[in-house]
Each structure stands twice: as structure tokens, then as C-alpha cells.
PDB file of N, CA and C in Angstrom:
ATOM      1  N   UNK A   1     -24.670  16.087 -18.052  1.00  0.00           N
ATOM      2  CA  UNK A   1     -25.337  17.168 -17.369  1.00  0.00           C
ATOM      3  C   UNK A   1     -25.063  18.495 -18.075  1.00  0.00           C
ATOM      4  N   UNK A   2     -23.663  18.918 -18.652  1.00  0.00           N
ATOM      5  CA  UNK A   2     -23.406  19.914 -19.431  1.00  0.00           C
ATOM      6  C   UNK A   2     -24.536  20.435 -20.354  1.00  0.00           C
ATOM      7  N   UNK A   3     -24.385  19.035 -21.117  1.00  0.00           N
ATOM      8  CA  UNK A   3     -25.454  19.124 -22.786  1.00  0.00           C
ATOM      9  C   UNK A   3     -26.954  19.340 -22.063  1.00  0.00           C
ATOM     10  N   UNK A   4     -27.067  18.999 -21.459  1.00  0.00           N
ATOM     11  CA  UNK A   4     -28.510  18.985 -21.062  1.00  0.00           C
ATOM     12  C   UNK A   4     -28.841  20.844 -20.668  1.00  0.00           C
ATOM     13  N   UNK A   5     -27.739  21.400 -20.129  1.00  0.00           N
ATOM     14  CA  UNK A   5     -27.873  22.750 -19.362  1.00  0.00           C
ATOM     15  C   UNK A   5     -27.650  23.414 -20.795  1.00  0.00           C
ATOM     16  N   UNK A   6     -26.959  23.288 -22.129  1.00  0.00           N
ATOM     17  CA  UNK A   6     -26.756  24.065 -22.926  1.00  0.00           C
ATOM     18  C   UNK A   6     -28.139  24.039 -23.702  1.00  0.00           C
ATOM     19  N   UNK A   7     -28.761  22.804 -23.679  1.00  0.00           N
ATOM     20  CA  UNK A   7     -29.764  22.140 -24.587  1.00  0.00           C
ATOM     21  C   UNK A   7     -30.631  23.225 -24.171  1.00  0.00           C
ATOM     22  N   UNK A   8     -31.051  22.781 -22.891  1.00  0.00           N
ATOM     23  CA  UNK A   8     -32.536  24.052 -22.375  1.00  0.00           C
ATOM     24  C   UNK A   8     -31.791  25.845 -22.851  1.00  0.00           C
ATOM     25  N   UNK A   9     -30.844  25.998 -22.492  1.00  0.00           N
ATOM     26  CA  UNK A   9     -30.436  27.167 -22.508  1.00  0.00           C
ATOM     27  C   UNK A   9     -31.275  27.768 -24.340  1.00  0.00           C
ATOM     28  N   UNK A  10     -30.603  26.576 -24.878  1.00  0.00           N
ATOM     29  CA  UNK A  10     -30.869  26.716 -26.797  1.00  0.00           C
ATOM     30  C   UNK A  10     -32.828  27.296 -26.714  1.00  0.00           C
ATOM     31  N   UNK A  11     -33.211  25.859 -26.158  1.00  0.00           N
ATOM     32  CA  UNK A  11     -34.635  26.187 -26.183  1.00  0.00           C
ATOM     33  C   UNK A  11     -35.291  27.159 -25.209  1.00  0.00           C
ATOM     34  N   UNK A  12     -34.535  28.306 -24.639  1.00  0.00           N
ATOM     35  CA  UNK A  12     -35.136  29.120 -23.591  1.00  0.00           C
ATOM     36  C   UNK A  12     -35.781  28.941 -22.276  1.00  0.00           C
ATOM     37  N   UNK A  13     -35.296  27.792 -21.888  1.00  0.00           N
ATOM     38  CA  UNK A  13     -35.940  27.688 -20.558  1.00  0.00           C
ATOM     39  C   UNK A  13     -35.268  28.426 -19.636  1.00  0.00           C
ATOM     40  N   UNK A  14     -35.823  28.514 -18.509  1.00  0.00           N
ATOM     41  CA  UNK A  14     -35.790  29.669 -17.834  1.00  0.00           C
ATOM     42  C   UNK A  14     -34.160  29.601 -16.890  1.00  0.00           C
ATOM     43  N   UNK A  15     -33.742  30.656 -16.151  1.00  0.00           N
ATOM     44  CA  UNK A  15     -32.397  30.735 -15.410  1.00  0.00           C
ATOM     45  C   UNK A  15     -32.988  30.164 -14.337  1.00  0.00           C
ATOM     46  N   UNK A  16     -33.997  29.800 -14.045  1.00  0.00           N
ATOM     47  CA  UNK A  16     -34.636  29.286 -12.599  1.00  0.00           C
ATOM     48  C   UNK A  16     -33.829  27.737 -12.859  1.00  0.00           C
ATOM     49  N   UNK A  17     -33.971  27.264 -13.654  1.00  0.00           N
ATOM     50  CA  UNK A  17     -33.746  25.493 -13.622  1.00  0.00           C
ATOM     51  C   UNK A  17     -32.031  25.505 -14.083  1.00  0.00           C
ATOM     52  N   UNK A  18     -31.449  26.634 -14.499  1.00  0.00           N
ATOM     53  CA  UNK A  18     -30.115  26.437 -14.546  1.00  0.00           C
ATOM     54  C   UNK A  18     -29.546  26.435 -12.659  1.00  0.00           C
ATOM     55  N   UNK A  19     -29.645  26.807 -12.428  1.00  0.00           N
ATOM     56  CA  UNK A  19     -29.584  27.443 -10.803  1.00  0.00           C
ATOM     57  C   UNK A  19     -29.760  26.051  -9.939  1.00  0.00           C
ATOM     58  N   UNK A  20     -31.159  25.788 -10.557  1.00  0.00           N
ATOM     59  CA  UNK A  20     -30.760  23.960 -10.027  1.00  0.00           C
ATOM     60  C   UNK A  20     -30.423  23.493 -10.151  1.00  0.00           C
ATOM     61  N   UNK A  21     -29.609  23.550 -11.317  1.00  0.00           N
ATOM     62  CA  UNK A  21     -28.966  22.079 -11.759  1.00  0.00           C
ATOM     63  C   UNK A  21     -27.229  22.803 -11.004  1.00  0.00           C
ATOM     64  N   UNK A  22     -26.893  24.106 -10.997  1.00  0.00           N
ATOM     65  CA  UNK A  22     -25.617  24.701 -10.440  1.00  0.00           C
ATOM     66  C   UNK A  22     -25.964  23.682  -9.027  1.00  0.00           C
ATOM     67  N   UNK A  23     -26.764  23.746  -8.396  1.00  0.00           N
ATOM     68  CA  UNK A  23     -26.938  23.604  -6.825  1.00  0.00           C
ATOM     69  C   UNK A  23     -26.603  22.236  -6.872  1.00  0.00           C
ATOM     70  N   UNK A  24     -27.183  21.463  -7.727  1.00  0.00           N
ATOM     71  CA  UNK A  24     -27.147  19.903  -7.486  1.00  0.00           C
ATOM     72  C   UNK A  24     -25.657  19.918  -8.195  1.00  0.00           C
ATOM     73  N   UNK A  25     -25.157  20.402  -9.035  1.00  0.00           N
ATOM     74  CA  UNK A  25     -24.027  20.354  -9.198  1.00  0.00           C
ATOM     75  C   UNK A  25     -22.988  20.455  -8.331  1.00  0.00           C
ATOM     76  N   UNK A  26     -23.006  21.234  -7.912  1.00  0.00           N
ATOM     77  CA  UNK A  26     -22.196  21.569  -6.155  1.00  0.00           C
ATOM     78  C   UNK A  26     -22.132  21.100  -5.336  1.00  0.00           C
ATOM     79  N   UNK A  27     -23.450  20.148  -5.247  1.00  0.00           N
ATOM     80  CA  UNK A  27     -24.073  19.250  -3.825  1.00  0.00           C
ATOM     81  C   UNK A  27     -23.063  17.828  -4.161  1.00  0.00           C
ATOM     82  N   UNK A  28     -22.937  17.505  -5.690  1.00  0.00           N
ATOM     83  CA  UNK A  28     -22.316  16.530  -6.114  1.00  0.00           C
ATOM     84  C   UNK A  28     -21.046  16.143  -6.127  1.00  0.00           C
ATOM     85  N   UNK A  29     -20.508  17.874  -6.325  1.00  0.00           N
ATOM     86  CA  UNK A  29     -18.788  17.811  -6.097  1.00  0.00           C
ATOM     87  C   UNK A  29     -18.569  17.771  -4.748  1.00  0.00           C
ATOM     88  N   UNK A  30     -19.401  17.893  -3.707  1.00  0.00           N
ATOM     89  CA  UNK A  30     -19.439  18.265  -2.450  1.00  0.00           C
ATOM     90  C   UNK A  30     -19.172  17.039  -1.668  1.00  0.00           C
ATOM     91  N   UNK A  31     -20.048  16.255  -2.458  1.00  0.00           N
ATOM     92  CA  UNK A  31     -19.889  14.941  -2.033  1.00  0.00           C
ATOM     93  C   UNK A  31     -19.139  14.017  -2.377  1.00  0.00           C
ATOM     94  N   UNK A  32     -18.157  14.279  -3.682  1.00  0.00           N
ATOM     95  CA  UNK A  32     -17.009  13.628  -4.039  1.00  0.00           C
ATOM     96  C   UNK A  32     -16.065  14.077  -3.108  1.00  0.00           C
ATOM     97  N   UNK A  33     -15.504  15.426  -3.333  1.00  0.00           N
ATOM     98  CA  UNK A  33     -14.876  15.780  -2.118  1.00  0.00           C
ATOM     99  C   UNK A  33     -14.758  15.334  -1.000  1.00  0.00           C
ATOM    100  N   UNK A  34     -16.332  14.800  -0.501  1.00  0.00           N
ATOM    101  CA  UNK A  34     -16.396  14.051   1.401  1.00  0.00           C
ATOM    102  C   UNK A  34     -15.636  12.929   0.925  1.00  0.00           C
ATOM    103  N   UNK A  35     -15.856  11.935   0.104  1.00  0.00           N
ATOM    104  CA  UNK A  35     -15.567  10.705  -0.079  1.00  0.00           C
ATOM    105  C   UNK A  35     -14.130  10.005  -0.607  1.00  0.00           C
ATOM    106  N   UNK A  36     -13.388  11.678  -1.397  1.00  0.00           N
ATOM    107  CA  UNK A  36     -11.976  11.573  -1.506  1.00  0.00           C
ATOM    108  C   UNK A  36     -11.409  11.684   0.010  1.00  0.00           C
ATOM    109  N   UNK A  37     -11.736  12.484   0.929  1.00  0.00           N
ATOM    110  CA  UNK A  37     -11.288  12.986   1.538  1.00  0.00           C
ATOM    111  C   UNK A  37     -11.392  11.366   3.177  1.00  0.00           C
ATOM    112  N   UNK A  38     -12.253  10.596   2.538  1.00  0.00           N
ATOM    113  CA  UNK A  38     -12.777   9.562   3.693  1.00  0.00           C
ATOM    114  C   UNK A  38     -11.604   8.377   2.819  1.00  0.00           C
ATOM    115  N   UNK A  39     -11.562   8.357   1.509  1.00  0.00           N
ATOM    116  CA  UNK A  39     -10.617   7.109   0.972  1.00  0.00           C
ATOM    117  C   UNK A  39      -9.327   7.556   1.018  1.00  0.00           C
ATOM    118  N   UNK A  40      -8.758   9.001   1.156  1.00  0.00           N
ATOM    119  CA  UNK A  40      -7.832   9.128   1.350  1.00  0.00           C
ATOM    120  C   UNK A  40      -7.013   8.786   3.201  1.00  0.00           C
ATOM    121  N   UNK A  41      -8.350   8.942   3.878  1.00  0.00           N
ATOM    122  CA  UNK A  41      -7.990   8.812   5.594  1.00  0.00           C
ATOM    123  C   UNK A  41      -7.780   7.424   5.625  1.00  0.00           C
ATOM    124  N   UNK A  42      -8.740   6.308   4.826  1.00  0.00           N
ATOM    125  CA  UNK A  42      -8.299   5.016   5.050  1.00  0.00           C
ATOM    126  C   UNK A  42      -7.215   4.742   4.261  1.00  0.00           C
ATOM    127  N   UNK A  43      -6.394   5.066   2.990  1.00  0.00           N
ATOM    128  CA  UNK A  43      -5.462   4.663   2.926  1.00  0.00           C
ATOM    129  C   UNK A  43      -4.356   4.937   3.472  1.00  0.00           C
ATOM    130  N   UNK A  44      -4.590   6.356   4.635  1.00  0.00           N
ATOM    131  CA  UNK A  44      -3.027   6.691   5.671  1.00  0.00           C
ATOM    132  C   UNK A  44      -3.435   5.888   6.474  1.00  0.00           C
ATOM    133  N   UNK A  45      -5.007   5.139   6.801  1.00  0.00           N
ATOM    134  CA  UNK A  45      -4.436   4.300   7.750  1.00  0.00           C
ATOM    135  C   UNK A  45      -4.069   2.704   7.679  1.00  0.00           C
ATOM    136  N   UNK A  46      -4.305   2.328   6.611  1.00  0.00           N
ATOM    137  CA  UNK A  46      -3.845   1.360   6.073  1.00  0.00           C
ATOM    138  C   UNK A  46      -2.562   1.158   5.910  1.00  0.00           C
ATOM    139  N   UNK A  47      -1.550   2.372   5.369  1.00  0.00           N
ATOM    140  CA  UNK A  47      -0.364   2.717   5.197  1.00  0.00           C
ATOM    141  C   UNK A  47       0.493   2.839   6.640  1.00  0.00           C
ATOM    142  N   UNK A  48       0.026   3.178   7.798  1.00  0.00           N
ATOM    143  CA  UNK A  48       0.252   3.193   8.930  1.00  0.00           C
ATOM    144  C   UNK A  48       0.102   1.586   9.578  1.00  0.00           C
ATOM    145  N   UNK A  49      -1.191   0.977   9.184  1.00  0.00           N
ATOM    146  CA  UNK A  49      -0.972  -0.260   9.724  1.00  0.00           C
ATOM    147  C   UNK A  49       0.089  -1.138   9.376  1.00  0.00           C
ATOM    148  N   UNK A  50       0.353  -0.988   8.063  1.00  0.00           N
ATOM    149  CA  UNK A  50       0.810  -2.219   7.408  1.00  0.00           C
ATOM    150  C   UNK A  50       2.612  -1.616   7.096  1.00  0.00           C
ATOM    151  N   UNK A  51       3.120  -0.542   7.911  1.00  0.00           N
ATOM    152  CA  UNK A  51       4.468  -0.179   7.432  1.00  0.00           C
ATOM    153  C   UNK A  51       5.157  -1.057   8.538  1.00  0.00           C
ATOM    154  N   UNK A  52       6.290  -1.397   7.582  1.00  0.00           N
ATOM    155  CA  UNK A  52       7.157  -2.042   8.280  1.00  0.00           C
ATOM    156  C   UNK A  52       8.166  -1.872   9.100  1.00  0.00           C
ATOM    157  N   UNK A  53       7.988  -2.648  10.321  1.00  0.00           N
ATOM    158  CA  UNK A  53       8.670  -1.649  11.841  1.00  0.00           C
ATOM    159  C   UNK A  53       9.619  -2.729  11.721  1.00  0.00           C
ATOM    160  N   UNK A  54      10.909  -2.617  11.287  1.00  0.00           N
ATOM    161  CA  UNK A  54      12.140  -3.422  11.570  1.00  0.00           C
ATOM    162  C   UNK A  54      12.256  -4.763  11.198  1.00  0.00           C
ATOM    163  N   UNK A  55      13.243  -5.503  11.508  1.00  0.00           N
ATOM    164  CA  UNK A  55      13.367  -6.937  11.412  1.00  0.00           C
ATOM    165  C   UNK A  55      12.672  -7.665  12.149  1.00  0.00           C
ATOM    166  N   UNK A  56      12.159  -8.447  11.973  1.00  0.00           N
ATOM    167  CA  UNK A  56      11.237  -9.718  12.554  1.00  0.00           C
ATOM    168  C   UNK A  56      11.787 -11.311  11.808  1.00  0.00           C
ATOM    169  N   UNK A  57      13.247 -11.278  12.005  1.00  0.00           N
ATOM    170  CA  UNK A  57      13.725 -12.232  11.493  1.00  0.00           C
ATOM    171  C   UNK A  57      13.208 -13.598  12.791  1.00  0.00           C
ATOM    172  N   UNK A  58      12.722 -14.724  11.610  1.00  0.00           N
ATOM    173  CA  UNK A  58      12.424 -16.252  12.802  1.00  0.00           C
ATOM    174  C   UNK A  58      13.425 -16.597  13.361  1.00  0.00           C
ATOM    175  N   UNK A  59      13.162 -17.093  14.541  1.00  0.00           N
ATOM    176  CA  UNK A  59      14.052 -17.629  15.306  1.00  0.00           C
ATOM    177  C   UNK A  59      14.851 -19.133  14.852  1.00  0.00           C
ATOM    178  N   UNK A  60      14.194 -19.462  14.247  1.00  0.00           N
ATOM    179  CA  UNK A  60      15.031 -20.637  12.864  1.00  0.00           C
ATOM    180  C   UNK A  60      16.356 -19.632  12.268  1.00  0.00           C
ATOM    181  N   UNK A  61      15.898 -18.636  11.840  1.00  0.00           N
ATOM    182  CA  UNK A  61      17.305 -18.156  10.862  1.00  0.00           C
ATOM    183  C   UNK A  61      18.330 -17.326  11.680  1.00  0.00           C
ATOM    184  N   UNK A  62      17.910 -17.286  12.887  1.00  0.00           N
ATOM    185  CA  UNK A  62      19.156 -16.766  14.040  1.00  0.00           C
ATOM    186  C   UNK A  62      19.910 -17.710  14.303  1.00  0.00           C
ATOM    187  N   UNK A  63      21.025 -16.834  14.069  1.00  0.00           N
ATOM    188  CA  UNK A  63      22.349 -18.253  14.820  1.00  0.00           C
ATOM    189  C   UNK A  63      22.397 -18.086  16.183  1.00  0.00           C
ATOM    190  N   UNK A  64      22.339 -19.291  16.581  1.00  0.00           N
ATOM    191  CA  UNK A  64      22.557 -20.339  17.684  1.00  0.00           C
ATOM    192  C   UNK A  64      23.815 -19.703  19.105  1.00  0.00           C
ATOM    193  N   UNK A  65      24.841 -19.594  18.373  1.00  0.00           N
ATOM    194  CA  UNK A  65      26.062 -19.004  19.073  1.00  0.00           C
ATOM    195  C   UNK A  65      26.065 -17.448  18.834  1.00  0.00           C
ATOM    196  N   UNK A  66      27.014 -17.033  19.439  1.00  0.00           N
ATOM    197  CA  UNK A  66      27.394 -15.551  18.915  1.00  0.00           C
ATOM    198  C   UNK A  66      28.374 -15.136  18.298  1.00  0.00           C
ATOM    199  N   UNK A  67      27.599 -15.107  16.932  1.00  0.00           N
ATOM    200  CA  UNK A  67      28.912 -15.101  15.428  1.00  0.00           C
ATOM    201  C   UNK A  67      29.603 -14.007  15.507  1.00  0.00           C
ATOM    202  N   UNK A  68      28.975 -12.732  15.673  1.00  0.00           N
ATOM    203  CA  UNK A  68      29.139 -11.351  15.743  1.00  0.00           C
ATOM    204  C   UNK A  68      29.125 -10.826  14.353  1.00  0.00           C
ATOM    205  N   UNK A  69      28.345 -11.589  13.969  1.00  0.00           N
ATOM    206  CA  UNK A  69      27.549 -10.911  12.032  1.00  0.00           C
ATOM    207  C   UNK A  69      26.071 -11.084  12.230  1.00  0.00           C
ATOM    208  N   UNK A  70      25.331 -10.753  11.087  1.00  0.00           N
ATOM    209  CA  UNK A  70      24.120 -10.548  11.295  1.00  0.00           C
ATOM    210  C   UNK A  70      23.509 -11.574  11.509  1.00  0.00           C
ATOM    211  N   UNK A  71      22.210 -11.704  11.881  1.00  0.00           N
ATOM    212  CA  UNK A  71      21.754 -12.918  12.399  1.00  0.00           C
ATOM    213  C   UNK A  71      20.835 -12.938  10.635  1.00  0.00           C
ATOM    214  N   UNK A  72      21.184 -14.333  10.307  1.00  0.00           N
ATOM    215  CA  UNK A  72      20.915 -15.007   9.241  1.00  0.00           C
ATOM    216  C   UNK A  72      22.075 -14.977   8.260  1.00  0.00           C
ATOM    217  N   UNK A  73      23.111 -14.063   8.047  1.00  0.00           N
ATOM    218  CA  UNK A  73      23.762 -14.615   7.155  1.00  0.00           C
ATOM    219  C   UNK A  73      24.614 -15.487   6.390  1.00  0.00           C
ATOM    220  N   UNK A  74      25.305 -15.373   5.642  1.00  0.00           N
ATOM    221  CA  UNK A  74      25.681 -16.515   4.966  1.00  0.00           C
ATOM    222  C   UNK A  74      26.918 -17.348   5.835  1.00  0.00           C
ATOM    223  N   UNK A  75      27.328 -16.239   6.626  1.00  0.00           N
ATOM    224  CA  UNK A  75      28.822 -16.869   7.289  1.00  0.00           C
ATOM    225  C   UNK A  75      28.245 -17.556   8.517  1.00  0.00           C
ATOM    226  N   UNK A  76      27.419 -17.109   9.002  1.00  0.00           N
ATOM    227  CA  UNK A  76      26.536 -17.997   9.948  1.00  0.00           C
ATOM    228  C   UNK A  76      25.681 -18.836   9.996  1.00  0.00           C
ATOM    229  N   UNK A  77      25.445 -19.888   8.731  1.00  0.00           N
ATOM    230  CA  UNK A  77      24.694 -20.950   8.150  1.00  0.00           C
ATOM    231  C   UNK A  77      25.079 -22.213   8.996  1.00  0.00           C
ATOM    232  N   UNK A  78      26.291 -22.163   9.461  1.00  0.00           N
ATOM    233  CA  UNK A  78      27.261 -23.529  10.031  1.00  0.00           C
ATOM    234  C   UNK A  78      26.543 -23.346  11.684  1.00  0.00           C
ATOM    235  N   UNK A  79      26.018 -22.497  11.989  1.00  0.00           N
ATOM    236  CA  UNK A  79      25.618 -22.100  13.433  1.00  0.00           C
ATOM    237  C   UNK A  79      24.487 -22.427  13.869  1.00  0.00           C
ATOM    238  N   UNK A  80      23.341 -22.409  12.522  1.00  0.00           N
ATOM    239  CA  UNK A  80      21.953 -22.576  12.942  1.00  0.00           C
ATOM    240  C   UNK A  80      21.525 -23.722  12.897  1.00  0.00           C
ATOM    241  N   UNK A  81      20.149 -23.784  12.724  1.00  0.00           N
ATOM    242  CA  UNK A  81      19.796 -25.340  13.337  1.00  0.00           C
ATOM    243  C   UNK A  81      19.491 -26.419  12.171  1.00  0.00           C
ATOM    244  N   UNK A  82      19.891 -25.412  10.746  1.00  0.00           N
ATOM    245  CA  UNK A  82      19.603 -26.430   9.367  1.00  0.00           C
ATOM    246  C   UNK A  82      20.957 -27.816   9.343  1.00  0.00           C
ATOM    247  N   UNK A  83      20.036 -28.702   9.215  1.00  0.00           N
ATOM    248  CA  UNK A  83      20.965 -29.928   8.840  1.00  0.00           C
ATOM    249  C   UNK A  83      22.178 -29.953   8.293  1.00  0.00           C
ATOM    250  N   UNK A  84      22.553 -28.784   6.806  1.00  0.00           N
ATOM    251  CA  UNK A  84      23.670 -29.126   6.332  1.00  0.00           C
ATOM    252  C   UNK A  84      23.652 -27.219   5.698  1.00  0.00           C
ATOM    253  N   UNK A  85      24.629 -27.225   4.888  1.00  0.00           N
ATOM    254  CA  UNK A  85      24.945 -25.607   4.303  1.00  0.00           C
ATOM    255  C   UNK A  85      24.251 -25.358   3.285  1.00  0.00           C
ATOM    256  N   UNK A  86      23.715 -26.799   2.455  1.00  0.00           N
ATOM    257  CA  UNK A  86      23.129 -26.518   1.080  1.00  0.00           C
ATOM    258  C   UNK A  86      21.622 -26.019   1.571  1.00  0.00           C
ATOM    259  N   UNK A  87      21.145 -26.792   2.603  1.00  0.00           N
ATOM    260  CA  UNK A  87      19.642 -26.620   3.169  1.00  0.00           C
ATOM    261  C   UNK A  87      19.433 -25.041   3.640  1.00  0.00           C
ATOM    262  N   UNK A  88      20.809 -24.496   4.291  1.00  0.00           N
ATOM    263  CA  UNK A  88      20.846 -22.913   5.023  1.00  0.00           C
ATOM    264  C   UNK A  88      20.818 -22.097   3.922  1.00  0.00           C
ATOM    265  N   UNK A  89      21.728 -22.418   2.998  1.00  0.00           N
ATOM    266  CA  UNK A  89      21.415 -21.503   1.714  1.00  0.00           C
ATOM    267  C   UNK A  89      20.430 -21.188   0.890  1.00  0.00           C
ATOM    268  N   UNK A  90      19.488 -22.491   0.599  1.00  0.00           N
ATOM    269  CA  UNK A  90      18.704 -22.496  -0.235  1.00  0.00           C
ATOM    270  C   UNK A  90      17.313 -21.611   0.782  1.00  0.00           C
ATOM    271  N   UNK A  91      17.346 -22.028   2.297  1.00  0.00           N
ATOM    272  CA  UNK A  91      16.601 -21.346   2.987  1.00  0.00           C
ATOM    273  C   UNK A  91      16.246 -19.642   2.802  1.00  0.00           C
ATOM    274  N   UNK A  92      17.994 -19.154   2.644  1.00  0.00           N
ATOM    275  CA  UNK A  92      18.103 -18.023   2.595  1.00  0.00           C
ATOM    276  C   UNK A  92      17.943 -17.177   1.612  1.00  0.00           C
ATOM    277  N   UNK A  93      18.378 -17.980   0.597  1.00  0.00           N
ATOM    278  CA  UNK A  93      18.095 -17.568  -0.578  1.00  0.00           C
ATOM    279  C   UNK A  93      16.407 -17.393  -0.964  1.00  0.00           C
ATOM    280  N   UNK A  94      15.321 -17.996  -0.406  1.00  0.00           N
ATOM    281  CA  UNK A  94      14.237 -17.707  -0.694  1.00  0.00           C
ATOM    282  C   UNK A  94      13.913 -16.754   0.367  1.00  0.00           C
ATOM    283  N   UNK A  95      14.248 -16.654   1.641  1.00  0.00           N
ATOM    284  CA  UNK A  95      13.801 -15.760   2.553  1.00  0.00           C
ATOM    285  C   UNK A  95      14.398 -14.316   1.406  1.00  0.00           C
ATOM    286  N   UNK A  96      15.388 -14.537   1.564  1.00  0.00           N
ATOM    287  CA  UNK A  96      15.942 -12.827   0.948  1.00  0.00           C
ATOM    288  C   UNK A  96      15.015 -12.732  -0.293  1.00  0.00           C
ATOM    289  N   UNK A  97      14.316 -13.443  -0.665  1.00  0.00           N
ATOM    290  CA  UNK A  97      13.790 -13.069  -2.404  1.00  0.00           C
ATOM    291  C   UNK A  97      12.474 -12.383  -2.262  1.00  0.00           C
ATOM    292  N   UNK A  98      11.762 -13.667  -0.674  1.00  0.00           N
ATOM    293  CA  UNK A  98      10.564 -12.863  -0.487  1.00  0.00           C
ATOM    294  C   UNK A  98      10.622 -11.386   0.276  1.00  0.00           C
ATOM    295  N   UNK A  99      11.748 -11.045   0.852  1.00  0.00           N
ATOM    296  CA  UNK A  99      11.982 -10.006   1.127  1.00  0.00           C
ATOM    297  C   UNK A  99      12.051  -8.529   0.198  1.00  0.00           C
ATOM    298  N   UNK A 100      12.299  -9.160  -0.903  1.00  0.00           N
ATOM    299  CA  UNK A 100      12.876  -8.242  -2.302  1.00  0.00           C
ATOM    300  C   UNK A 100      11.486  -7.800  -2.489  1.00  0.00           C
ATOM    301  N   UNK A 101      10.678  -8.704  -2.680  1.00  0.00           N
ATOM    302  CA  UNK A 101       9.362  -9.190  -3.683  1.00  0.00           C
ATOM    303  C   UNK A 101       8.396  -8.654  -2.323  1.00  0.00           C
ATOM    304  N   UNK A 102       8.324  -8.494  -1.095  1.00  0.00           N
ATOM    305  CA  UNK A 102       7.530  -7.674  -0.175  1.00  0.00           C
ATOM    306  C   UNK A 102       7.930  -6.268  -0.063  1.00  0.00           C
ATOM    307  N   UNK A 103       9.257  -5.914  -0.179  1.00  0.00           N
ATOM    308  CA  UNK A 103       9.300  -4.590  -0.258  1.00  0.00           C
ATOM    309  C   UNK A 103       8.771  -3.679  -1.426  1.00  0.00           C
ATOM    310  N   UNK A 104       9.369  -4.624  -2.585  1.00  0.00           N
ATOM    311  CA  UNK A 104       8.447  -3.990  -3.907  1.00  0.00           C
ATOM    312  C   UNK A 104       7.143  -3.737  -3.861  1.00  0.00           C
ATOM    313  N   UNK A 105       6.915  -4.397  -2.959  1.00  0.00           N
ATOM    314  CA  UNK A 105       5.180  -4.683  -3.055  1.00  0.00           C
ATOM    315  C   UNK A 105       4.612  -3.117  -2.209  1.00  0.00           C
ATOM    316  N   UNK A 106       5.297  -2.980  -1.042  1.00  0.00           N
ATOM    317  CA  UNK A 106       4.977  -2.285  -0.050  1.00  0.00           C
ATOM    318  C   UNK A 106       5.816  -1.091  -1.043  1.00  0.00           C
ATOM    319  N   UNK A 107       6.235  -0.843  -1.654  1.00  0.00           N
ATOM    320  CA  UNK A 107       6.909   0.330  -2.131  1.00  0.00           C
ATOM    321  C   UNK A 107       5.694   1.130  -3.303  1.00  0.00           C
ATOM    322  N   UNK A 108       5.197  -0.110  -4.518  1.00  0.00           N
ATOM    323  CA  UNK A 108       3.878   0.699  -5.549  1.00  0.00           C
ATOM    324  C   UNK A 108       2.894   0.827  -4.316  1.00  0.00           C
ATOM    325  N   UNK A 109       2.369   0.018  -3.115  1.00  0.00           N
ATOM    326  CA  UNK A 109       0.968   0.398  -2.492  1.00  0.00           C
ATOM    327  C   UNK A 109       1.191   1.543  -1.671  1.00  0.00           C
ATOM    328  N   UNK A 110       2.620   2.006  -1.426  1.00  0.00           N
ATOM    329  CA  UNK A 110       2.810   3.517  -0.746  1.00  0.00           C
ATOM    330  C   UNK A 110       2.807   4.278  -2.131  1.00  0.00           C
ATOM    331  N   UNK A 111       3.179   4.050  -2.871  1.00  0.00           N
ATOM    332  CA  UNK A 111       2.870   5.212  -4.413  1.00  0.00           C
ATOM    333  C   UNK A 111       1.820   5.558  -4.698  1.00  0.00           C
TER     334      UNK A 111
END
């Protein structure tokens, strides 16, 4: 759009058709503006839907008794309802990884 406004300018066309092209120019940023301003509202609310409100640990990885440590950890594997210690660990060990690997995630889509 530039070259085109310098082009006529070269060949003398008139300030009447620069003026239009200013207007439609304006009308254009005008309307980027609406549309930053509409993708920016859906990503606070996207960011609002999807933030994470606390623990929502399963009721599988809560111990059973009352250890008086956190519910899932390692000292409380003997408590819950997995068959043996190797099965509680290996459980945990992937829960905590996808935990790592969702926060990262949720950490670049808030950036």
C-alpha cells in the first residue's frame, strides 16, 4: 500500500486519492486493533479457565490411614491401596513427572 501511495504521488495524482487511501488505512489499523483487543480477552479467558486451583490429588494416591505426611508420598506408599512398594513407586514416579511436564506446559501458554 506504501509503494502504491508513493507511485501515484511520482505520477501526480491528485491529494484527493491519498486521503483515501489515509482513511482506509486507519479503518484497517482500526480493525486490527478491535481484533487484538477480542484475542487478547479470549486468551485471559482461557488463562482464567484453565489455571490451576490446588491439588486434585486421586483418591487412589491418598493414604488410607492417617500418616501425618502428605497424601501421596513416598513414606506413605505402605498405606495405600497398591499391591506392593515397587507398584506405589513406579505409580508415583509417573504421577510426579506428569505433574512436572503439565506445569511446564501451563507455564510457556501463560507466557
Amino acid at each position: 500500500m506504501n509503494e502504491e501511495v508513493s507511485t501515484k504521488q511520482k505520477e501526480g495524482d491528485s491529494i484527493k486519492e491519498f486521503e483515501h487511501f489515509r482513511k482506509q488505512y486507519a479503518m484497517v489499523l482500526l480493525q486490527l486493533r478491535d481484533a487484538n483487543d477480542q484475542v487478547a480477552t479470549a486468551l485471559l479467558y482461557l488463562r482464567q479457565r484453565n489455571t490451576y486451583h490446588g491439588s486434585t490429588t486421586p483418591p487412589w494416591l491418598k493414604p488410607m490411614g492417617n500418616s501425618g505426611g502428605p497424601a501421596g508420598a513416598q513414606g506413605s506408599i505402605s498405606q495405600c491401596g497398591f499391591p506392593n512398594q515397587e507398584t506405589g513407586t513406579h505409580v508415583l514416579h509417573i504421577v510426579d513427572g506428569s505433574r512436572r511436564k503439565a506445569r511446564a506446559m501451563v507455564d510457556v501458554a501463560v507466557k
